[in-house]
Protein backbone atom coordinates (compact mmCIF):
# COMPACT_ATOMS: atom_id res chain seq x y z
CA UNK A 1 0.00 0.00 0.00
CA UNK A 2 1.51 3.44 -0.54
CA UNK A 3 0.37 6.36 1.28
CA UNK A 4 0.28 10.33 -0.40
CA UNK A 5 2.27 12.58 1.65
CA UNK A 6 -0.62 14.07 2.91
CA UNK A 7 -1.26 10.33 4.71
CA UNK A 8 2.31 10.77 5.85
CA UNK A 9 2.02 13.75 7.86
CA UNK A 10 -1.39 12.75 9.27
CA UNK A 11 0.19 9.65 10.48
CA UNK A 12 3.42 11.63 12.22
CA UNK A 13 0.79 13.96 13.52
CA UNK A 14 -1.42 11.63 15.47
CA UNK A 15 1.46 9.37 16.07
CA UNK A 16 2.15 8.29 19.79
CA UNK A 17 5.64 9.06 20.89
CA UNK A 18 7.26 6.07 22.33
CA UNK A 19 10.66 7.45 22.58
CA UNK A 20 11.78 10.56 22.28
CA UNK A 21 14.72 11.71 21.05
CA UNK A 22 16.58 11.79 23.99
CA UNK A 23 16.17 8.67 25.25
CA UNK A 24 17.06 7.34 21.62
CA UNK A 25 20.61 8.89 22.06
CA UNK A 26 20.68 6.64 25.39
CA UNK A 27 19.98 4.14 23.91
CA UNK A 28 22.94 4.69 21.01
CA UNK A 29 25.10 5.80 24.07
CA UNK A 30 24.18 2.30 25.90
CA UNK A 31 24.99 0.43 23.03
CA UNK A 32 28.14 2.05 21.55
CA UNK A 33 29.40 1.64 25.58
CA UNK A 34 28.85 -2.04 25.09
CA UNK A 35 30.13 -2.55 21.90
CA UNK A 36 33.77 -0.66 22.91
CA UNK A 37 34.28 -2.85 26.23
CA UNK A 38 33.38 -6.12 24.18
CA UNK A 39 35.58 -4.88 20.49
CA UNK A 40 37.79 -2.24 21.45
CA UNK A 41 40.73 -4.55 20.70
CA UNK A 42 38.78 -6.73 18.38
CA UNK A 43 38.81 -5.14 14.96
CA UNK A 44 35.61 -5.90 14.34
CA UNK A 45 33.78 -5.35 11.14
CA UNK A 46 30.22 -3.61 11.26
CA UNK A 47 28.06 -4.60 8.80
CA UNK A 48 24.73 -2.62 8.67
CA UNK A 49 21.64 -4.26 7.45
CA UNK A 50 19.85 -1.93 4.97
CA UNK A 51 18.42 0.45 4.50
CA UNK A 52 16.86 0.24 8.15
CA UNK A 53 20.08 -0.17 9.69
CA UNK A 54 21.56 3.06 8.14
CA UNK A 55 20.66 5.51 10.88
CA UNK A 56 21.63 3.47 13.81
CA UNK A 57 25.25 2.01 12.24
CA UNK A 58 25.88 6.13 11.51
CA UNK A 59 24.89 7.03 15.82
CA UNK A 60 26.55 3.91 16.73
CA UNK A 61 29.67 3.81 14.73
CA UNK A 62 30.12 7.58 15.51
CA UNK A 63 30.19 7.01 19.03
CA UNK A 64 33.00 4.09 18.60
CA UNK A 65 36.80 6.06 19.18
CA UNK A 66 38.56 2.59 17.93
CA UNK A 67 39.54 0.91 14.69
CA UNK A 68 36.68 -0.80 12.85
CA UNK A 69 35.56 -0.86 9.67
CA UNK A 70 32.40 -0.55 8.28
CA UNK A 71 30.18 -2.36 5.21
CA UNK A 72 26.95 -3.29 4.71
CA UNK A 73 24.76 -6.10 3.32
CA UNK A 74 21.25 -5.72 2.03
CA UNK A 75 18.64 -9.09 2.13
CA UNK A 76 15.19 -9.33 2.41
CA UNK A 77 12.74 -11.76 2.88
CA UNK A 78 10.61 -12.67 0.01
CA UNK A 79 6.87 -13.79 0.91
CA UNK A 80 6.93 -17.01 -1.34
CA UNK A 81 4.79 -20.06 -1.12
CA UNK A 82 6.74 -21.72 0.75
CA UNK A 83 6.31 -21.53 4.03
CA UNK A 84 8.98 -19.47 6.38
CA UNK A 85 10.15 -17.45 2.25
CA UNK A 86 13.83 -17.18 1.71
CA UNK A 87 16.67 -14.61 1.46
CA UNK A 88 16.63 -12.61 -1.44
CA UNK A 89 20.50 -10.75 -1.21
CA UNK A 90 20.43 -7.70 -2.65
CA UNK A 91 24.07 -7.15 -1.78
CA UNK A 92 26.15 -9.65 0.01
CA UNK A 93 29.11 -8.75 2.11
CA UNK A 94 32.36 -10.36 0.09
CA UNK A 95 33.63 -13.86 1.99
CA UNK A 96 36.89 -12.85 2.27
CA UNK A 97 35.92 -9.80 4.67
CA UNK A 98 34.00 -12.13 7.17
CA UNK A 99 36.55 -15.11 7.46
CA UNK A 100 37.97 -14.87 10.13
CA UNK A 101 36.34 -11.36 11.50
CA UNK A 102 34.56 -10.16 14.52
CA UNK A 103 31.59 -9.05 13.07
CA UNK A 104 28.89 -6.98 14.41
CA UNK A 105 25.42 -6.82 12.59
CA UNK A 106 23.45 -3.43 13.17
CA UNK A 107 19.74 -2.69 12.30
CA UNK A 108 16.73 -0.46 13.49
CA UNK A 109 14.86 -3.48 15.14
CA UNK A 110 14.28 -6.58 15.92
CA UNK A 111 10.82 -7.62 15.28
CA UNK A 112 9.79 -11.51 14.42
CA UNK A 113 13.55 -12.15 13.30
CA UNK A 114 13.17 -13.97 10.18
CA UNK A 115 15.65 -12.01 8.24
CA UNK A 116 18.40 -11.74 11.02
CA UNK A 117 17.99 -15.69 11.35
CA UNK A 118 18.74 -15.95 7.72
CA UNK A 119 21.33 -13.10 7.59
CA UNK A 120 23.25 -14.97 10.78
CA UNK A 121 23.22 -18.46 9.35
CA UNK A 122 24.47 -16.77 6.25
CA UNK A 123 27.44 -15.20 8.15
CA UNK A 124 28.09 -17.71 10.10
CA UNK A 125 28.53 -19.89 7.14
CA UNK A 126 31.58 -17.65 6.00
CA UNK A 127 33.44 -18.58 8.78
CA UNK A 128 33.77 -15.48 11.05
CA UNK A 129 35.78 -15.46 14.46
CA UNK A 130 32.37 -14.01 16.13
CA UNK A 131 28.83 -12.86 14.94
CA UNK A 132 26.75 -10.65 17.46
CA UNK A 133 23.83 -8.05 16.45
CA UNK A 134 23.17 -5.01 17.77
CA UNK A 135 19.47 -3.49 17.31
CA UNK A 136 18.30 -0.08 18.23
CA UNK A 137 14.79 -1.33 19.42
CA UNK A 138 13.63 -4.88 20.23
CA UNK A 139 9.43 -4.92 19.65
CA UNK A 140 8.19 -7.39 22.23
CA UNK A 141 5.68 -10.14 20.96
CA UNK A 142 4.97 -13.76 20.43
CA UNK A 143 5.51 -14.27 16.81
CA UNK A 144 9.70 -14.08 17.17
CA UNK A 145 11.17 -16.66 14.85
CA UNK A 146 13.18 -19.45 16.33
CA UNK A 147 16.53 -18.11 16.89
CA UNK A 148 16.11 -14.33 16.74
CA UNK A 149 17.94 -12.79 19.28
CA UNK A 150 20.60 -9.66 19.45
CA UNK A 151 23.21 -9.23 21.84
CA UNK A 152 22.52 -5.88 22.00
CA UNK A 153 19.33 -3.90 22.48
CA UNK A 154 18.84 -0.09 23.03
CA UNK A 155 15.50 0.03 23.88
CA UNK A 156 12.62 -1.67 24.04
CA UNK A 157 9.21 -1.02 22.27
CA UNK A 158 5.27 -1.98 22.42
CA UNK A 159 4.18 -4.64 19.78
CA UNK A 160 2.71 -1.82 17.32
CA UNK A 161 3.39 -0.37 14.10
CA UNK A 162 6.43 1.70 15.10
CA UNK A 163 8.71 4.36 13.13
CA UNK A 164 11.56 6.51 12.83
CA UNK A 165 15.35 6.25 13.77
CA UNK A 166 15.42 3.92 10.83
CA UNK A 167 12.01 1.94 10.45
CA UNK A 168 9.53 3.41 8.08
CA UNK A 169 5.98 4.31 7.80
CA UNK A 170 5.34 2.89 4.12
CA UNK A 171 9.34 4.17 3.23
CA UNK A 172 8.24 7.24 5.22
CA UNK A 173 9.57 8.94 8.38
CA UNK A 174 12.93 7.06 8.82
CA UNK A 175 14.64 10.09 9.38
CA UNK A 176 13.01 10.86 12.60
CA UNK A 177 15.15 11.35 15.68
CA UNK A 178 12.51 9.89 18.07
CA UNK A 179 10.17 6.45 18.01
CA UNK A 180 6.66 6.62 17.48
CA UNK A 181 3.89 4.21 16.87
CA UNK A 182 1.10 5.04 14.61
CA UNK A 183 -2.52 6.03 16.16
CA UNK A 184 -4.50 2.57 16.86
CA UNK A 185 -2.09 0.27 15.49
């Protein structure tokens, strides 16, 4: 379904605010404190998932004052017949820079997991000398997939229909410094 831009901005402005912005750059703060006790020494490679990823490996990573680099892989989950889809890579990370690697996924969220399963058993495949994932938000339901899970979680939010710092509103709002959900969903 796409929305007019009209729809957009009604949605923003009856939007509940679940986080503001403030507590968002906790949350990055929380995170990036984590990530330098456990990979300061590491080298690790961060490998943002995108495009939701983008905004949270840019507040992350910018908060990091050690080596790393950075690269980033782009998969989604195609809703075949089959049941559970597949991977559809729009851009794989090259095997040569996992082997061997500590490599640290980043995304917006972590929401029923299907794609981070799929993304980890494809990483972990290449070998790598450690795989963790770091999330801004973690949605809290029932439906999680069977093996989603990220070592790292900034904050925490409502099982709705949730947007900015990354995750969109129809490809809408990702921009947005704070979390909201939309009205009634």
């Amino acid at each position: 379904m796409s929305v007019s831009i009209e729809q957009a901005h009604a949605v923003l402005r009856e939007a509940d605010c679940l986080h503001d912005a403030a507590s968002v750059q906790q949350a990055y703060d929380r995170v990036a404190a984590a990530l330098t006790a456990d990979y300061a020494q590491r080298n690790p490679l961060l490998l943002c998932v995108m495009i939701g990823g983008v905004q949270a490996t840019a507040e992350i990573s910018g908060r990091l004052q050690f080596p790393l680099e950075i690269d980033y892989l782009h998969a989604t989950r195609y809703r075949g017949a089959t049941e559970g889809g597949g991977l559809e890579w729009k851009r794989r990370p090259a095997p040569e820079r996992i082997r061997g690697r500590h490599i640290v996924v980043i995304d917006d969220i972590l929401d029923e997991g299907h794609t981070l399963v799929a993304i980890r058993a494809e990483l972990q495949a290449l070998a790598p000398a450690s795989l963790a994932v770091a999330v801004l938000a973690e949605k809290h339901h029932q439906r999680r997939a069977t093996g989603a899970h990220a070592e790292y979680i900034g904050l925490s939010v409502e099982d709705r229909y949730v947007f900015g710092c990354g995750m969109d509103y129809h490809e809408y709002w990702r921009q947005l410094p704070a979390i909201y959900a939309v009205k009634g969903l």
